[in-house]
N, C-alpha and C. Protein backbone atom coordinates (compact mmCIF):
# COMPACT_ATOMS: atom_id res chain seq x y z
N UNK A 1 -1.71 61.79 -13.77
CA UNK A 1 -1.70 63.09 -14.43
C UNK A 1 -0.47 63.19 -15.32
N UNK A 2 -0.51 63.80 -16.71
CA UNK A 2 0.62 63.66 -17.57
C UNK A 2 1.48 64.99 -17.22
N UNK A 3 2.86 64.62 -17.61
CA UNK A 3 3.60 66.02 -17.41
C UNK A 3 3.76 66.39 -18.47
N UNK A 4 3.77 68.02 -19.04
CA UNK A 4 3.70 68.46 -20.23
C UNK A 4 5.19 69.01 -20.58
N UNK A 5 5.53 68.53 -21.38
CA UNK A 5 6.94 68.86 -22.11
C UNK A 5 7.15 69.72 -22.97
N UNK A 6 7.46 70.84 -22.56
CA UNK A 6 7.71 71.85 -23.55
C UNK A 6 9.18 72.47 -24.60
N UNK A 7 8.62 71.88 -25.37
CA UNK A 7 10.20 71.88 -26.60
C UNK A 7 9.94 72.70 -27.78
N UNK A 8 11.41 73.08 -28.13
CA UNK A 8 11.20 73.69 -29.60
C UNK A 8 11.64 72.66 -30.78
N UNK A 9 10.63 72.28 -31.47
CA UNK A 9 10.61 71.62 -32.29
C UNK A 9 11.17 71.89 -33.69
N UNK A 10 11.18 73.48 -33.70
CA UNK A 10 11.95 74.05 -34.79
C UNK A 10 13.56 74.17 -34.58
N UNK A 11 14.10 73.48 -33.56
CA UNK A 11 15.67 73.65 -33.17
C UNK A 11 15.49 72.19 -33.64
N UNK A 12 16.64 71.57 -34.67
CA UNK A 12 17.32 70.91 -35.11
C UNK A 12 17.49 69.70 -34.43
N UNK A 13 18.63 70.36 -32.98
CA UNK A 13 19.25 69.87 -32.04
C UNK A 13 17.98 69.34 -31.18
N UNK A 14 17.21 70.00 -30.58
CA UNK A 14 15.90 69.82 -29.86
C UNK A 14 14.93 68.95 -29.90
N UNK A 15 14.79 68.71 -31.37
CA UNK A 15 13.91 68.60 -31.89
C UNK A 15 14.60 66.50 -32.23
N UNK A 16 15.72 66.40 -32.68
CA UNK A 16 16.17 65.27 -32.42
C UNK A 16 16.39 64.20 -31.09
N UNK A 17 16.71 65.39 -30.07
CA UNK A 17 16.70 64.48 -28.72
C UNK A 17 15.45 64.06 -27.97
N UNK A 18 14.30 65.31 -28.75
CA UNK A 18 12.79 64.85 -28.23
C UNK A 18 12.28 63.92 -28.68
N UNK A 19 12.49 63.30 -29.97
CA UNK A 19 11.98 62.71 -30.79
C UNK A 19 12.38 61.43 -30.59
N UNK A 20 13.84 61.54 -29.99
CA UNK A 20 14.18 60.10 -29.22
C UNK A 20 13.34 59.99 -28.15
N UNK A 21 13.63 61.09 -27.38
CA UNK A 21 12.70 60.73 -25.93
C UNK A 21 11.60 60.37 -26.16
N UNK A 22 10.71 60.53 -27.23
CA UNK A 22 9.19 60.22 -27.19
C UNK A 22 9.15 58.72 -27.76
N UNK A 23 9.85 58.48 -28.81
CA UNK A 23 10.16 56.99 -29.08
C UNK A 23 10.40 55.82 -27.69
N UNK A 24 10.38 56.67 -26.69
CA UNK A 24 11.10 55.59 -25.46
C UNK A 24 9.84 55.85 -24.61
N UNK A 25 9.02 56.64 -24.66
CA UNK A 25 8.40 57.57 -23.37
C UNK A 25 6.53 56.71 -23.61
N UNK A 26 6.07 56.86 -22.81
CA UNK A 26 4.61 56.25 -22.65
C UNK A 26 3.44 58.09 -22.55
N UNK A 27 2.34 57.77 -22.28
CA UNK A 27 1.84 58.63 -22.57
C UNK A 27 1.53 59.47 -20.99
N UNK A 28 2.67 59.35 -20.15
CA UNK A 28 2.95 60.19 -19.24
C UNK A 28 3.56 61.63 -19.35
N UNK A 29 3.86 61.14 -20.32
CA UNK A 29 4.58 62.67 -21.24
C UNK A 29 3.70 63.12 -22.29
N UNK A 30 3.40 64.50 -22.41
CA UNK A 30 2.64 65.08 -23.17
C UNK A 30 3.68 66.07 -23.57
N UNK A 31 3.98 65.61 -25.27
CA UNK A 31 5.18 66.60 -25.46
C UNK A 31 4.65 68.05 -26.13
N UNK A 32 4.65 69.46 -26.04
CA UNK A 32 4.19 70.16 -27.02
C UNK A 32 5.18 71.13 -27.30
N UNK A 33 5.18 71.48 -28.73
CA UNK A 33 6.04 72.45 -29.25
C UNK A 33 5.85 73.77 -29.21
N UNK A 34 6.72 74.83 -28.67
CA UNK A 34 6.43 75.68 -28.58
C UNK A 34 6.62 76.75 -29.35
N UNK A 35 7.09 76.25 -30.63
CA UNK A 35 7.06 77.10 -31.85
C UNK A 35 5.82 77.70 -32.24
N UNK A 36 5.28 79.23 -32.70
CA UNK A 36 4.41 79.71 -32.63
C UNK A 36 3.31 79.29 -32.18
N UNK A 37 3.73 79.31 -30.63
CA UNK A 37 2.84 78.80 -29.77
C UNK A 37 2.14 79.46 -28.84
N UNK A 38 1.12 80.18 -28.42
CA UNK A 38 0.17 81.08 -27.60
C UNK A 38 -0.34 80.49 -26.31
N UNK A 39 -0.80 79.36 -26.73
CA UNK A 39 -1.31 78.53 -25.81
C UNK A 39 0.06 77.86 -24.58
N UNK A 40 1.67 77.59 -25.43
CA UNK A 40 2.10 77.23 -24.43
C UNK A 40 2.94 78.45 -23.56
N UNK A 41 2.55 79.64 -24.19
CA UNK A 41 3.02 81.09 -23.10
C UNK A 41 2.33 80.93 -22.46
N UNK A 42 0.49 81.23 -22.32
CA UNK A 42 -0.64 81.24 -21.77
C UNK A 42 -0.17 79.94 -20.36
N UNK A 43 0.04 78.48 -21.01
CA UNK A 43 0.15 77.74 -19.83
C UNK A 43 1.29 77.60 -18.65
N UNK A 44 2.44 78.53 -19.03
CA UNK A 44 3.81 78.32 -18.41
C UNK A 44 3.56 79.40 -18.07
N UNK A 45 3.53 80.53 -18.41
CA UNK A 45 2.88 82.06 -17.77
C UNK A 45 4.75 82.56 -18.44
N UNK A 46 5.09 81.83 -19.43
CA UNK A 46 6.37 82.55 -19.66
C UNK A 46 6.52 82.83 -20.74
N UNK A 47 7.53 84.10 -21.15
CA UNK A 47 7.76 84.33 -22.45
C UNK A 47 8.21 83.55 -23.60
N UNK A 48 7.82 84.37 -24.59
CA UNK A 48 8.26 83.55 -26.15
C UNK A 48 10.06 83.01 -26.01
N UNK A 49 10.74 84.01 -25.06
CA UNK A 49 11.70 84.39 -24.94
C UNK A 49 12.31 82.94 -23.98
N UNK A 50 11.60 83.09 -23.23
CA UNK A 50 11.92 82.39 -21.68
C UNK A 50 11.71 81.17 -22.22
N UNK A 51 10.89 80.20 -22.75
CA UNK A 51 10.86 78.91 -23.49
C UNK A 51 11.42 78.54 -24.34
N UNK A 52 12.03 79.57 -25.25
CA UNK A 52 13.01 79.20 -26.21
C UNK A 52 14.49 79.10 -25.78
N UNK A 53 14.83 79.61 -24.35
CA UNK A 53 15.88 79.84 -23.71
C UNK A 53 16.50 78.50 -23.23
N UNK A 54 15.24 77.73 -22.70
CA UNK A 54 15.15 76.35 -21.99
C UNK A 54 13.93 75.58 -21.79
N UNK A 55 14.33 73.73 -22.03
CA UNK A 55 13.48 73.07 -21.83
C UNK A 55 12.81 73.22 -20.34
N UNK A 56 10.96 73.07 -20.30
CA UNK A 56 10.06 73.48 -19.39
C UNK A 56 9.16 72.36 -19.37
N UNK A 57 8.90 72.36 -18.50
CA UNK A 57 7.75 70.60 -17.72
C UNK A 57 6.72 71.40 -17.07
N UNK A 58 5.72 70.89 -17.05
CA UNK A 58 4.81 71.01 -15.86
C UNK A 58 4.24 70.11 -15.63
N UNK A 59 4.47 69.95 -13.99
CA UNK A 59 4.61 69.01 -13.25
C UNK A 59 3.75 69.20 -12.25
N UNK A 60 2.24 68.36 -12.06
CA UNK A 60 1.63 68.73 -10.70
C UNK A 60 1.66 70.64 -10.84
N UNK A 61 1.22 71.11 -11.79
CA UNK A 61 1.01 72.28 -11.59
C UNK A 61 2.30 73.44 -11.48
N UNK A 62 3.41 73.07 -11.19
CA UNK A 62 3.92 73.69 -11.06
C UNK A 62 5.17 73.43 -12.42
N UNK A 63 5.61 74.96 -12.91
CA UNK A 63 6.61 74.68 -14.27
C UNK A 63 7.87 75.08 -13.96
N UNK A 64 8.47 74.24 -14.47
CA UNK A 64 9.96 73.79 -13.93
C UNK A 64 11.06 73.55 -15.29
N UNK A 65 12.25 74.34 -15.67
CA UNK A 65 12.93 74.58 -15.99
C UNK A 65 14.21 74.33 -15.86
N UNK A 66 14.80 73.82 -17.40
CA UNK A 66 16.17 73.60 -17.61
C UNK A 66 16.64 72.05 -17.00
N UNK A 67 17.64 72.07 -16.26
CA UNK A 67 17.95 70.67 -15.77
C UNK A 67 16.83 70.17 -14.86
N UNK A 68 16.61 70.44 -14.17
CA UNK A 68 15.35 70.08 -13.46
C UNK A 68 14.18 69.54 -14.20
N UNK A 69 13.99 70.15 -15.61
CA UNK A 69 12.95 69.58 -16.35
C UNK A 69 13.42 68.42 -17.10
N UNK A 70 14.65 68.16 -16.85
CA UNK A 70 14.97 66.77 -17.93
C UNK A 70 15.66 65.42 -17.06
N UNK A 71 15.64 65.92 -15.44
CA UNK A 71 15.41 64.96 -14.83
C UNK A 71 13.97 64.78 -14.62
N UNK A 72 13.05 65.31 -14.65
CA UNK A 72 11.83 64.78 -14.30
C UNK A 72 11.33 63.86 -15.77
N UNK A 73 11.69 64.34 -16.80
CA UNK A 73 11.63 63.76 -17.99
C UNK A 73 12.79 62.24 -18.42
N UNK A 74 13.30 62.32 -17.85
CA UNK A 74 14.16 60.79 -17.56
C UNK A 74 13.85 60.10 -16.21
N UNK A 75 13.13 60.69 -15.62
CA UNK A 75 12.38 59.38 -14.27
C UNK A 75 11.41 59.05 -15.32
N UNK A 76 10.66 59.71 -15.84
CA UNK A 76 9.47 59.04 -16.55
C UNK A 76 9.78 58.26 -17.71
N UNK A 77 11.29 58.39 -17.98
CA UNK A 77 11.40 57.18 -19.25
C UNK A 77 12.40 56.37 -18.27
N UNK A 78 11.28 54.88 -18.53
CA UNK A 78 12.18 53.70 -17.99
C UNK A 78 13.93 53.52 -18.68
N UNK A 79 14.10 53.96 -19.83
CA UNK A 79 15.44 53.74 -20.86
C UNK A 79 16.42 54.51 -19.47
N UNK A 80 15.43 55.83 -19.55
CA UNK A 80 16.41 56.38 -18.90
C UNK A 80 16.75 56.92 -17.39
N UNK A 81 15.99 56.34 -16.47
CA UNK A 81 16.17 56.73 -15.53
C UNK A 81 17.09 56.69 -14.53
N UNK A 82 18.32 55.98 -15.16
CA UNK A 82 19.36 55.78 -15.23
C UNK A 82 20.36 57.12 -14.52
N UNK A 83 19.92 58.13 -16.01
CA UNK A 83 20.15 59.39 -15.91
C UNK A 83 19.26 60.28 -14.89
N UNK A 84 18.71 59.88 -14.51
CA UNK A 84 17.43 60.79 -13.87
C UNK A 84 18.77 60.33 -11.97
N UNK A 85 18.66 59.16 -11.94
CA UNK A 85 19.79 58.53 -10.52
C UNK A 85 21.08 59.10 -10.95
N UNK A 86 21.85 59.06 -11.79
CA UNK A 86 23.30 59.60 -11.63
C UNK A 86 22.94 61.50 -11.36
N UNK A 87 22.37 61.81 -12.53
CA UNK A 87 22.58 63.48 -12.08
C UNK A 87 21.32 63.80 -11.23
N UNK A 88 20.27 63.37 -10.79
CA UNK A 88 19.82 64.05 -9.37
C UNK A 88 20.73 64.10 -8.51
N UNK A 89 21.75 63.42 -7.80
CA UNK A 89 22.75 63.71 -6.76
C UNK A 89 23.42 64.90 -6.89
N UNK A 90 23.60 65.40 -5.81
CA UNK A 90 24.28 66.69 -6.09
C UNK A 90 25.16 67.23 -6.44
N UNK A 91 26.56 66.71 -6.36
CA UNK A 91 27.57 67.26 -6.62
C UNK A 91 27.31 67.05 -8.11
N UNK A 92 26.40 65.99 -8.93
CA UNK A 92 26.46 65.89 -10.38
C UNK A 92 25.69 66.82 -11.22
N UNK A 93 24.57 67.13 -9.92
CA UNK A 93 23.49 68.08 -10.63
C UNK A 93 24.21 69.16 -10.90
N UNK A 94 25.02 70.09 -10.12
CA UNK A 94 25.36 71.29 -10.66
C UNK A 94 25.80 71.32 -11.33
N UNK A 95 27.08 70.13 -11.99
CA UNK A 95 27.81 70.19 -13.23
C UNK A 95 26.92 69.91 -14.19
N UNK A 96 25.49 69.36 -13.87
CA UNK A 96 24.88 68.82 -15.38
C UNK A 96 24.31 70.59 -15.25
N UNK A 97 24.05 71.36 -14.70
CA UNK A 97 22.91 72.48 -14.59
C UNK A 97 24.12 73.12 -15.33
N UNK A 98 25.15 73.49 -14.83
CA UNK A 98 25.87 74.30 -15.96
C UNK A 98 26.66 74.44 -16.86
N UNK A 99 26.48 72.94 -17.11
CA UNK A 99 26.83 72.37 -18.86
C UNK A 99 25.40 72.32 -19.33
N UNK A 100 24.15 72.29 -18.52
CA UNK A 100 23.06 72.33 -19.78
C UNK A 100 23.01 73.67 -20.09
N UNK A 101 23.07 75.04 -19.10
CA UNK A 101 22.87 76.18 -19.30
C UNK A 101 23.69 76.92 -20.54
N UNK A 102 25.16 76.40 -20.88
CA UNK A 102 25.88 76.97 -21.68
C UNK A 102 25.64 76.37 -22.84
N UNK A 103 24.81 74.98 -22.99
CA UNK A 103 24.57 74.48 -24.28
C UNK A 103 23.24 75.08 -24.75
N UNK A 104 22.65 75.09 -23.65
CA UNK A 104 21.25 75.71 -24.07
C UNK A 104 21.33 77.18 -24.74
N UNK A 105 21.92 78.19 -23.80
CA UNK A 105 22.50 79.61 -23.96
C UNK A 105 22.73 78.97 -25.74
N UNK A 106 23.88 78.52 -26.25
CA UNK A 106 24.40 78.46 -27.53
C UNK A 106 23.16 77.95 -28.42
N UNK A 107 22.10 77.41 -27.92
CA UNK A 107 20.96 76.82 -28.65
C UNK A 107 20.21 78.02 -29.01
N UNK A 108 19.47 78.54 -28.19
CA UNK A 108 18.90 80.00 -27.71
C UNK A 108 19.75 81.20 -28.84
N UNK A 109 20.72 81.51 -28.92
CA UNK A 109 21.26 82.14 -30.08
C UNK A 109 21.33 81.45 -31.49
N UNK A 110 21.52 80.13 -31.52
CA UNK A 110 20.91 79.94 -32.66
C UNK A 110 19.39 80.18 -33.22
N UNK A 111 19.14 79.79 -32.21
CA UNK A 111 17.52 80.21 -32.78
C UNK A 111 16.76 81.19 -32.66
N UNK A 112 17.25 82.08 -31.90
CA UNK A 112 16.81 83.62 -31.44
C UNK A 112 15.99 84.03 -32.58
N UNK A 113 16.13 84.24 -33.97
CA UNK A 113 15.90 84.30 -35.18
C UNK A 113 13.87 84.09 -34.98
N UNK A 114 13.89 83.08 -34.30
CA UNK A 114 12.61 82.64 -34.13
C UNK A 114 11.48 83.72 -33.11
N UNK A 115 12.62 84.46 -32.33
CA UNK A 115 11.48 85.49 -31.92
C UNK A 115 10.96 86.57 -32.37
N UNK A 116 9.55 87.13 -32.36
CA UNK A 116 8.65 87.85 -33.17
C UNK A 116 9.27 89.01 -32.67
C-alpha cells in the first residue's frame, strides 16, 4: 500500500526538498500537492490551514504530521533511512520535532498568502 505525501509545492523551500525526495523515492510514495487542493482536505479531514502549517503522510489509514511524517518518509527512501535511525530515537526526536516546528511555523508565514 503506498503512503501519500502531502506537500506544498507552491513553497519554494518545500517544493525543493520534495523534489529531491522523489528523485530518490520508488513508487511507495505517492507525493501530492496540496496547493488548491479539495481533494487533499477531503482525504486528511484537515484544513487548508492545517496542511500548509506542516508536512502530512497517510499511512495505513491513519494521517500523521510534521516530524513524524518525514520519518516515515525517510524509512521509505533507502538514501535515507539513515535519517529515519538517527532521529527516531528519542532524545533526537524531540530536538528534530522542535527545530522542524519553528522552521515550518517560519514556512507557514511565508506562505500564509496562499490561504483563501
Amino acid at each position: 500500500m503506498s503512503i501519500k505525501v502531502f506537500f506544498n509545492n507552491s513553497c519554494n523551500i518545500c517544493k525543493m526538498e520534495i523534489d529531491h525526495y522523489k528523485k530518490h523515492s520508488d513508487k511507495s510514495l505517492n507525493w501530492i500537492d496540496i496547493t488548491n487542493n479539495e481533494e487533499a482536505i477531503s482525504l486528511t479531514s484537515k484544513t487548508q490551514a492545517e496542511l500548509l502549517r506542516r508536512l502530512h503522510v497517510i499511512q495505513d489509514g491513519q494521517v500523521i504530521g510534521g516530524a513524524k511524517a518525514f520519518l516515515i518518509i525517510w524509512s521509505n527512501i533507502p538514501k535515507y533511512n539513515f535519517l529515519y535511525k538517527v532521529f527516531s530515537k528519542k532524545p533526537l526526536f524531540v530536538l528534530f520535532h522542535y527545530a522542524y516546528e519553528i522552521a515550518a511555523y517560519f514556512l507557514f508565514l511565508k506562505n500564509r498568502h496562499q490561504l483563501k
